[in-house]
Protein backbone atom coordinates (compact mmCIF):
# COMPACT_ATOMS: atom_id res chain seq x y z
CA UNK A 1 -12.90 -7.49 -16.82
CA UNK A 2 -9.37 -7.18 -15.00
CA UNK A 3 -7.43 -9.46 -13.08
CA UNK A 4 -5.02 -8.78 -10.35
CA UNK A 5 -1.69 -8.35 -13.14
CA UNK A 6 -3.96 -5.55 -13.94
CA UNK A 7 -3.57 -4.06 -10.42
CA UNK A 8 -0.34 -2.50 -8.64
CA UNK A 9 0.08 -3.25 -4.60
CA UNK A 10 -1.47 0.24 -3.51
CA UNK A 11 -5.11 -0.99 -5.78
CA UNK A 12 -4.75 -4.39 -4.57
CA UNK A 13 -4.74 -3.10 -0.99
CA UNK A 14 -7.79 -0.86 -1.60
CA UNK A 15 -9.72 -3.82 -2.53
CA UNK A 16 -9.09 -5.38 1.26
CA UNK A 17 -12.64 -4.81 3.08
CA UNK A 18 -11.39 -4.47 6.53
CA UNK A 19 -8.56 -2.01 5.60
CA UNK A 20 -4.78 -2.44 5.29
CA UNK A 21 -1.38 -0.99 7.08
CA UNK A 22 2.04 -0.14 6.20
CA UNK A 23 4.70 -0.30 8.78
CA UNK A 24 7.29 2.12 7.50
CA UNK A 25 10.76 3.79 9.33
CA UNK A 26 10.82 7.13 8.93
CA UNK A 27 13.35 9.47 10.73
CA UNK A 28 14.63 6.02 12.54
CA UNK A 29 11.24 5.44 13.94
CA UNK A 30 9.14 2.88 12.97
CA UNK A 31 5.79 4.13 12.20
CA UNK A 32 2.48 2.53 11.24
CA UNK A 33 -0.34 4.47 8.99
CA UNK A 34 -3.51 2.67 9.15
CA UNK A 35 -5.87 2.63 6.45
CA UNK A 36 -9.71 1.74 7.33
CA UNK A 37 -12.61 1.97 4.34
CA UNK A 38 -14.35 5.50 5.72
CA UNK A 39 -12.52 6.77 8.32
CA UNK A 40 -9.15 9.22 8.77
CA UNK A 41 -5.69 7.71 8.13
CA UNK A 42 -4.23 7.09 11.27
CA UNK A 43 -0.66 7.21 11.99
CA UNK A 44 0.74 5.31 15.10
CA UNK A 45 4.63 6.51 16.05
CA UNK A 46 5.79 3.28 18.09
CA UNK A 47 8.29 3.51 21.06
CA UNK A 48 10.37 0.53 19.72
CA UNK A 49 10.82 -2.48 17.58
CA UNK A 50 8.62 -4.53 20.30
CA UNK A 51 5.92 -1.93 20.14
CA UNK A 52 5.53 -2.04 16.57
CA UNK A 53 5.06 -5.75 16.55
CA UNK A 54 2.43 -6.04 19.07
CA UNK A 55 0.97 -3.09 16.85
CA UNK A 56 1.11 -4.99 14.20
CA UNK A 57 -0.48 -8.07 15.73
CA UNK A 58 -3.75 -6.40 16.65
CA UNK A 59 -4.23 -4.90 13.40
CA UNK A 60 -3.49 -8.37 11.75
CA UNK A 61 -5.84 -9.92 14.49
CA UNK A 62 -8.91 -7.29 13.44
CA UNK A 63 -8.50 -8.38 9.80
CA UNK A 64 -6.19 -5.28 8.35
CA UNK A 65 -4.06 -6.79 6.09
CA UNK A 66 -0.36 -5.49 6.36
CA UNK A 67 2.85 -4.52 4.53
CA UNK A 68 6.04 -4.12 6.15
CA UNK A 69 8.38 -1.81 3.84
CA UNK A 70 11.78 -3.42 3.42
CA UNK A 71 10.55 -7.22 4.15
CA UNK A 72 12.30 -9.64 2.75
């Protein structure tokens, strides 16, 4: 048996059924890569700050359970 100590972030988020997301800035951009159980990674390059957030809202909304690199 293992318990969630056992587990770093990347396992924990493996274990969501509906997927997960990272919102990351890369290049000055910020940048989503979605992560849904059997299909393709997909990437989404937003056109601002605004962008990103209502991104981030639908996923959240369809049950993908998010990490925002850098959050404080």
């Amino acid at each position: 048996m293992f318990s969630a100590a056992d587990l770093d972030l990347e396992d924990l988020f493996q274990l969501k059924p509906k997927g997960f997301y990272r919102v990351e800035n890369r290049d000055g951009r910020t940048t989503i890569i979605v992560h849904r159980p059997g299909e393709p990674v997909e990437i989404i390059g937003c056109l601002s700050l605004g962008h990103a957030n209502q991104v981030r809202q639908r996923l959240t909304d369809e049950g993908l359970t998010g990490f925002v690199e850098g959050a404080r």
